[in-house]
Protein backbone atom coordinates (compact mmCIF):
# COMPACT_ATOMS: atom_id res chain seq x y z
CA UNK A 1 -20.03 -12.40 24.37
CA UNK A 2 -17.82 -12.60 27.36
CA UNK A 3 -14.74 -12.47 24.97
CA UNK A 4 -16.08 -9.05 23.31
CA UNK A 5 -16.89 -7.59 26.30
CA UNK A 6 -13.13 -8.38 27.51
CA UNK A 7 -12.49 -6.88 24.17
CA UNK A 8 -14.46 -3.75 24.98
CA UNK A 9 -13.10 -3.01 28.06
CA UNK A 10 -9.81 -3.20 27.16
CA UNK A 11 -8.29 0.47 27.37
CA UNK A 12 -6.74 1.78 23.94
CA UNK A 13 -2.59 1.53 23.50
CA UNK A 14 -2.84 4.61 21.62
CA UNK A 15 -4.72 7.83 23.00
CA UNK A 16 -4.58 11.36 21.65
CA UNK A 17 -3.38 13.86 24.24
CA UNK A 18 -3.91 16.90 23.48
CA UNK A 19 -7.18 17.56 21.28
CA UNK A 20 -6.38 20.90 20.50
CA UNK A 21 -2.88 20.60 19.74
CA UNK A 22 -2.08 22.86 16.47
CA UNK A 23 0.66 21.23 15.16
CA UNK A 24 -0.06 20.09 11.73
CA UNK A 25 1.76 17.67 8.94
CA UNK A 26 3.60 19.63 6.20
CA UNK A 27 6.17 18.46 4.28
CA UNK A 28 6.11 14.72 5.64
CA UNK A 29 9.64 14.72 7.30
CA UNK A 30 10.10 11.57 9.56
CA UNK A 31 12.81 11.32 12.55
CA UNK A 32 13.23 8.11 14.19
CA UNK A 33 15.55 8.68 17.43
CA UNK A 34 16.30 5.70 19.51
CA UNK A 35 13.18 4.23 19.18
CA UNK A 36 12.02 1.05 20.74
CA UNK A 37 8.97 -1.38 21.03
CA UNK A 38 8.28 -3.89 23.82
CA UNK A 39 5.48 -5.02 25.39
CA UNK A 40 5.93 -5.61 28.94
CA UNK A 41 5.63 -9.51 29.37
CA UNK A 42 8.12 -9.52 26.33
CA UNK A 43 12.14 -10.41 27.38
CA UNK A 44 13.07 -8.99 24.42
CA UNK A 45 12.31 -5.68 22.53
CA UNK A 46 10.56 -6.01 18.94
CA UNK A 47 12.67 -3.02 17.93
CA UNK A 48 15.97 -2.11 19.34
CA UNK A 49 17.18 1.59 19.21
CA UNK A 50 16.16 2.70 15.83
CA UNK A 51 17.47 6.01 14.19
CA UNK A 52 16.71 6.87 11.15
CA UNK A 53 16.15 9.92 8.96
CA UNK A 54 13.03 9.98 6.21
CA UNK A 55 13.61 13.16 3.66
CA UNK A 56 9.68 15.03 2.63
CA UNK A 57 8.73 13.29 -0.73
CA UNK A 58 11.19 10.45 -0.89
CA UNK A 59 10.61 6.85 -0.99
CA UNK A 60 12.13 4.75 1.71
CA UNK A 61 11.69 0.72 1.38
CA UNK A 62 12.33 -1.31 4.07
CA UNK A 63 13.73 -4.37 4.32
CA UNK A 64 14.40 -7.75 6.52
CA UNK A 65 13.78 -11.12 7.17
CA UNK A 66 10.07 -12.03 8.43
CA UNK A 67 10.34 -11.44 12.18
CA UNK A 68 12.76 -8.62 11.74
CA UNK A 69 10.22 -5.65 12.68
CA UNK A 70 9.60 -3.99 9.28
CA UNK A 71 5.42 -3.90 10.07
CA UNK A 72 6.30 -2.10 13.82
CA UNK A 73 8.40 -0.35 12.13
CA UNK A 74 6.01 1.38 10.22
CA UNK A 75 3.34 1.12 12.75
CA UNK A 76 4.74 3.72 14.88
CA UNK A 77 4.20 6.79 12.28
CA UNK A 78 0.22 6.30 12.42
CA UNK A 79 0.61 6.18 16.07
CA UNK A 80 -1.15 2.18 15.90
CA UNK A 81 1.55 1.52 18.60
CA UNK A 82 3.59 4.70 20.37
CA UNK A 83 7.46 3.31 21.22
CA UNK A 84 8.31 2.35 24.66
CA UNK A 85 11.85 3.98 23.75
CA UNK A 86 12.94 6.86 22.05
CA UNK A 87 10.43 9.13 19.89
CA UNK A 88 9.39 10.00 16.17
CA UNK A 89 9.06 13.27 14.85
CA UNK A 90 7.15 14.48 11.80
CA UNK A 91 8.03 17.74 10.60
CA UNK A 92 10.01 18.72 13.73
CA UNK A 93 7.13 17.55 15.90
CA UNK A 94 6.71 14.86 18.27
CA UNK A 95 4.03 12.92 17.10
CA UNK A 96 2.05 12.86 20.41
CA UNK A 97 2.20 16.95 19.47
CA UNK A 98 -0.39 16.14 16.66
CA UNK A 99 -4.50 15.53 17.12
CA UNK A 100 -4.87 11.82 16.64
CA UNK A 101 -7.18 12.23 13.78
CA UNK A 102 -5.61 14.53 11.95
CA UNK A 103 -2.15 12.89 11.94
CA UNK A 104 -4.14 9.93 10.58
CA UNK A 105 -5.92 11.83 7.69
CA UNK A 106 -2.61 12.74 6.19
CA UNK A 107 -1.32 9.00 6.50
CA UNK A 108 -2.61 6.72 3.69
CA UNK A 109 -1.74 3.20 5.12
CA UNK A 110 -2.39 -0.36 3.30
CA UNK A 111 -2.28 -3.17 5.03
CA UNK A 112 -0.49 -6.36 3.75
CA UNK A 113 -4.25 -8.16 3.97
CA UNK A 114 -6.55 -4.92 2.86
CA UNK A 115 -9.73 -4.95 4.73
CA UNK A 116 -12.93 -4.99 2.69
CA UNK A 117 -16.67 -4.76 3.64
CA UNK A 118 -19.80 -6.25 2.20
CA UNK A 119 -20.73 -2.79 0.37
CA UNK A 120 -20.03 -1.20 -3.36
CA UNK A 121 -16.64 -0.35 -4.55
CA UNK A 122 -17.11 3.51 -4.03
CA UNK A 123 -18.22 3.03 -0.90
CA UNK A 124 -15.41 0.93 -0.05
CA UNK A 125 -13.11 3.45 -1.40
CA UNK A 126 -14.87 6.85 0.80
CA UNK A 127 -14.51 4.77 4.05
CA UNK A 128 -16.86 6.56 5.52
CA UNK A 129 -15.65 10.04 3.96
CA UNK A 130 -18.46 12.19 2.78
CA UNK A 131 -16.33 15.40 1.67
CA UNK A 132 -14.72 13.43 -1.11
CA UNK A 133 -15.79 14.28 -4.92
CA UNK A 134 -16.31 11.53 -7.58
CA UNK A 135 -13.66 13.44 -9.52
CA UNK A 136 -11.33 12.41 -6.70
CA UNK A 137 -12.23 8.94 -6.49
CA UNK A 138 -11.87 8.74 -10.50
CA UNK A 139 -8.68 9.74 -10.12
CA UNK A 140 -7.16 7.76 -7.39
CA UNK A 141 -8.93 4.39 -9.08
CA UNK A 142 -7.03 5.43 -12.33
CA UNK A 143 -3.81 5.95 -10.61
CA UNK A 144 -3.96 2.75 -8.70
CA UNK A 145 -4.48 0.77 -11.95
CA UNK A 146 -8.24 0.42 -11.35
CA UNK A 147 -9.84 2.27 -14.13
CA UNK A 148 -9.41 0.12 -16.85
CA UNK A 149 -10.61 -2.94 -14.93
CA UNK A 150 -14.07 -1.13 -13.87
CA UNK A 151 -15.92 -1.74 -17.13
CA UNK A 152 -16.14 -5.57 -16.20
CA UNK A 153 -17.49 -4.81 -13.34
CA UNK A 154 -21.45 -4.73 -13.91
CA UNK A 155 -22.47 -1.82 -11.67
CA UNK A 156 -19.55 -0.32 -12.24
CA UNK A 157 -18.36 1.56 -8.97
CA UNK A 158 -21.62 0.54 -7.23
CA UNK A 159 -20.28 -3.04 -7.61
CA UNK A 160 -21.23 -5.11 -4.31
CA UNK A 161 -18.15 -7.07 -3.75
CA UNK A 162 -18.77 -9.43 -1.16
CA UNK A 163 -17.42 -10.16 2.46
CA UNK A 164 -13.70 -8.92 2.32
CA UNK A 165 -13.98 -8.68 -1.37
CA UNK A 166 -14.76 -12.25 -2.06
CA UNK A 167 -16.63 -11.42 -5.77
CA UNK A 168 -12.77 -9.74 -7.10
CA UNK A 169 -8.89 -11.12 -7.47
CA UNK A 170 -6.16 -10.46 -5.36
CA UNK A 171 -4.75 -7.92 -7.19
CA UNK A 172 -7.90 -5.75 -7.68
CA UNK A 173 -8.61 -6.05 -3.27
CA UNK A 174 -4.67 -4.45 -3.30
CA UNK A 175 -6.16 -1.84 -5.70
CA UNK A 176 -8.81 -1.17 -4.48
CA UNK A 177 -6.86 -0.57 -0.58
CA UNK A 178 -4.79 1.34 -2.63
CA UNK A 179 -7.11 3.51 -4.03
CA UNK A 180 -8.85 4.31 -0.34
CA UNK A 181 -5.77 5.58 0.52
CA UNK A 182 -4.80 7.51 -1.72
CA UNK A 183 -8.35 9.37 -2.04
CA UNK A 184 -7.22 11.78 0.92
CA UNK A 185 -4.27 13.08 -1.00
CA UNK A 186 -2.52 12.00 2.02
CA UNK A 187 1.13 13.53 2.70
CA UNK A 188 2.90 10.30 3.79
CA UNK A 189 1.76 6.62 2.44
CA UNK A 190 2.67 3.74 3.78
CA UNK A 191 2.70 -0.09 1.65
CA UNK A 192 3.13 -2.86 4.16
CA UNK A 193 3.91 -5.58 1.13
CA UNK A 194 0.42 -4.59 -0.55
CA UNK A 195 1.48 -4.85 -3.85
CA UNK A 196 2.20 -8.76 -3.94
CA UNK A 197 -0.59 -9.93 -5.99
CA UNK A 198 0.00 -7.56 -8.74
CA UNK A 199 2.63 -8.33 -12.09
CA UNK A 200 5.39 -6.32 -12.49
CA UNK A 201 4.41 -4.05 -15.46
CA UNK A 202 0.98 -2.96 -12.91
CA UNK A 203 3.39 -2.26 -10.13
CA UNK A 204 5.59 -0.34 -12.69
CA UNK A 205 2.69 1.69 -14.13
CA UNK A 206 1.50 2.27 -10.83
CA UNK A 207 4.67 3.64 -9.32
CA UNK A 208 5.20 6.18 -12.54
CA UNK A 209 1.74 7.58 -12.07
CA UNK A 210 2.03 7.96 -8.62
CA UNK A 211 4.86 10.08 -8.78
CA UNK A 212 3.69 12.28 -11.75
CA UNK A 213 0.66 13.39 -9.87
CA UNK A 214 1.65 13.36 -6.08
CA UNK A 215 5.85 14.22 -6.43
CA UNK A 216 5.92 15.64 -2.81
CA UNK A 217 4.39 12.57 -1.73
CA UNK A 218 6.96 10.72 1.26
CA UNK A 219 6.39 7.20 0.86
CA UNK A 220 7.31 3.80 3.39
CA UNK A 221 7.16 0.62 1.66
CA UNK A 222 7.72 -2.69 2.69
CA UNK A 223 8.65 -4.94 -0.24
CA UNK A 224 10.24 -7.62 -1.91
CA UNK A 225 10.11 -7.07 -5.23
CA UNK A 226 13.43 -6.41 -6.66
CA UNK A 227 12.85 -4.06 -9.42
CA UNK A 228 11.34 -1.44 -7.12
CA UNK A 229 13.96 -2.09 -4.34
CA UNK A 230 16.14 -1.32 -7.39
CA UNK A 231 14.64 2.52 -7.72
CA UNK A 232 13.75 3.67 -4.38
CA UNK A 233 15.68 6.53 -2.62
CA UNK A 234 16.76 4.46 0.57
CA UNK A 235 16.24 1.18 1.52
CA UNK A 236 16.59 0.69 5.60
CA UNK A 237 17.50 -2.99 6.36
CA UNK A 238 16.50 -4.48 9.58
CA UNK A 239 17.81 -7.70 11.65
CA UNK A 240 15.90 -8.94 15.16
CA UNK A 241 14.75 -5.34 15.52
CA UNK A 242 17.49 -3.58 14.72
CA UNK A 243 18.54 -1.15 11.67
CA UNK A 244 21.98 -3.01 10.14
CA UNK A 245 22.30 -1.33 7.15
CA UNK A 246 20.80 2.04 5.27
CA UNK A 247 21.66 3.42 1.82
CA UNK A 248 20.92 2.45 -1.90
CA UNK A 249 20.45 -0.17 -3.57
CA UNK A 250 23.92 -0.37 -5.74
CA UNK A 251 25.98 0.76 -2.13
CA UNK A 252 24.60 -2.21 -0.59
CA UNK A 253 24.75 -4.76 -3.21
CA UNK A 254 28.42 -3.72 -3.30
CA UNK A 255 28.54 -3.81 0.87
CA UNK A 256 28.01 -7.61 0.71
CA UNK A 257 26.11 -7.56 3.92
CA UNK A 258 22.61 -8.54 4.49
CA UNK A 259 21.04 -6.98 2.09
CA UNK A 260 22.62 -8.51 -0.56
CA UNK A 261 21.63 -11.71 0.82
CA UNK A 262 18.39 -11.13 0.79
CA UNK A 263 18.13 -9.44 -2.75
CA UNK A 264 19.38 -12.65 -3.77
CA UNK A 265 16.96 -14.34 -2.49
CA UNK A 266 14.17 -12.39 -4.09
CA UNK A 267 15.53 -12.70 -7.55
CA UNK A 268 15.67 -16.52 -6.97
CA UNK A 269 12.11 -16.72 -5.83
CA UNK A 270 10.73 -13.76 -9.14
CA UNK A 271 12.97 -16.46 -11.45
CA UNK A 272 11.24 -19.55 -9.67
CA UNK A 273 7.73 -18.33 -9.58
């Protein structure tokens, strides 16, 4: 008890300033300029003067060793953590411009471990959202390779699943996350490695439908699967914090730097496993 109230009392890293700000997410344009993380007992920054430039409705995977920063990274455009350097802007805006919640509600964000109640699979998909339709959530179960799966399931989407989804696979809890994001029709989704538990041909179908339905859609992935590295519009490598290399795949296969390392590496471990 003494641990949650310590908890509790704890004051939020992330506030919303300005309530009635009327700045508002359109195209999902993303400026990084300069930014940096720290925390203060830290001697050394998590990121390091990051600058980068995210076009509306392009996909942008990033890229690094583990420890490099990719989850920060990504982290600041939800506002989970604001950067103790530098600034992001969506749209033009600083994002401390935007109400809290409704930056949020345009961000769909999975997790790498997605986060699952004791409750039915609809419910697990609304989150809480009453103004959704159950033509909505049929469509963002199809398009995150759900539908055909939901006939096993005996209640069908009133299936209870368990504490964090113990009753379903691995695959189906990254399906299910993915689905509760995308049910907002959210401008800018974010994949922090969500999509590990699923085979190639899922991942494949899932990508195509994505982008036939939602083409304006900007999206952040963190990944290591080579075949979608392979078609993404940018790929931002990072190293201790810092961005060391930007472009597409082919460029930096060709560069011989870090990346190429690394893509190595992956194909070893898809060939292995």
């Amino acid at each position: 008890m003494n641990r949650l109230r310590e908890l509790e009392d704890m004051p939020p890293m992330v506030t919303s300033d300005n309530q009635n700000n009327s700045a508002v997410v359109s195209d999902g344009e993303i400026k990084l300029n300069g930014d940096s993380f720290e925390f203060e007992e830290s001697n050394e920054p998590i990121l390091d003067n990051l600058s980068v430039e995210i076009e509306p409705g392009s996909t942008v995977a990033f890229v690094g060793r583990v420890g490099s920063g990719k989850s920060w990274l990504v982290n600041l455009i939800p506002r989970l953590v604001d950067p103790t350097g530098g600034s992001v802007k969506l749209d033009g805006h600083d994002l401390k411009q935007f109400n809290l919640k409704d930056l949020r509600r345009n961000i769909g964000y999975v997790p790498q471990e997605p986060v699952l109640f004791s409750d039915s699979i609809k419910n697990n998909i609304l989150f809480g959202r009453d103004d959704i339709s159950d033509d909505t959530v049929d469509w963002a179960i199809e398009i995150a390779q759900l539908k055909t799966e939901m006939e096993s399931f005996p209640d069908g989407l009133d299936t209870e699943i368990g504490v964090r989804g113990m009753s379903i696979s691995g695959g189906q809890k990254q399906r299910l996350a993915l689905a509760r994001a995308l049910v907002g029709k959210p401008k800018i989704l974010i994949l922090d490695d969500c999509t590990s538990a699923l085979d190639s041909s899922t991942e494949a179908a899932l990508w195509s439908g994505l982008h036939k339905v939602m083409p304006d859609l900007t999206a952040l992935l963190i990944t290591h699967r080579p075949d979608t590295l392979e078609k993404v519009d940018k790929i931002v490598v990072l190293k201790r914090g810092r961005i060391v290399e930007t472009g597409k795949h082919h460029e930096l296969i060709n560069n011989g730097g870090e990346y190429s390392s690394i893509y190595r590496r992956y194909r070893l471990e898809e060939e292995v496993s």
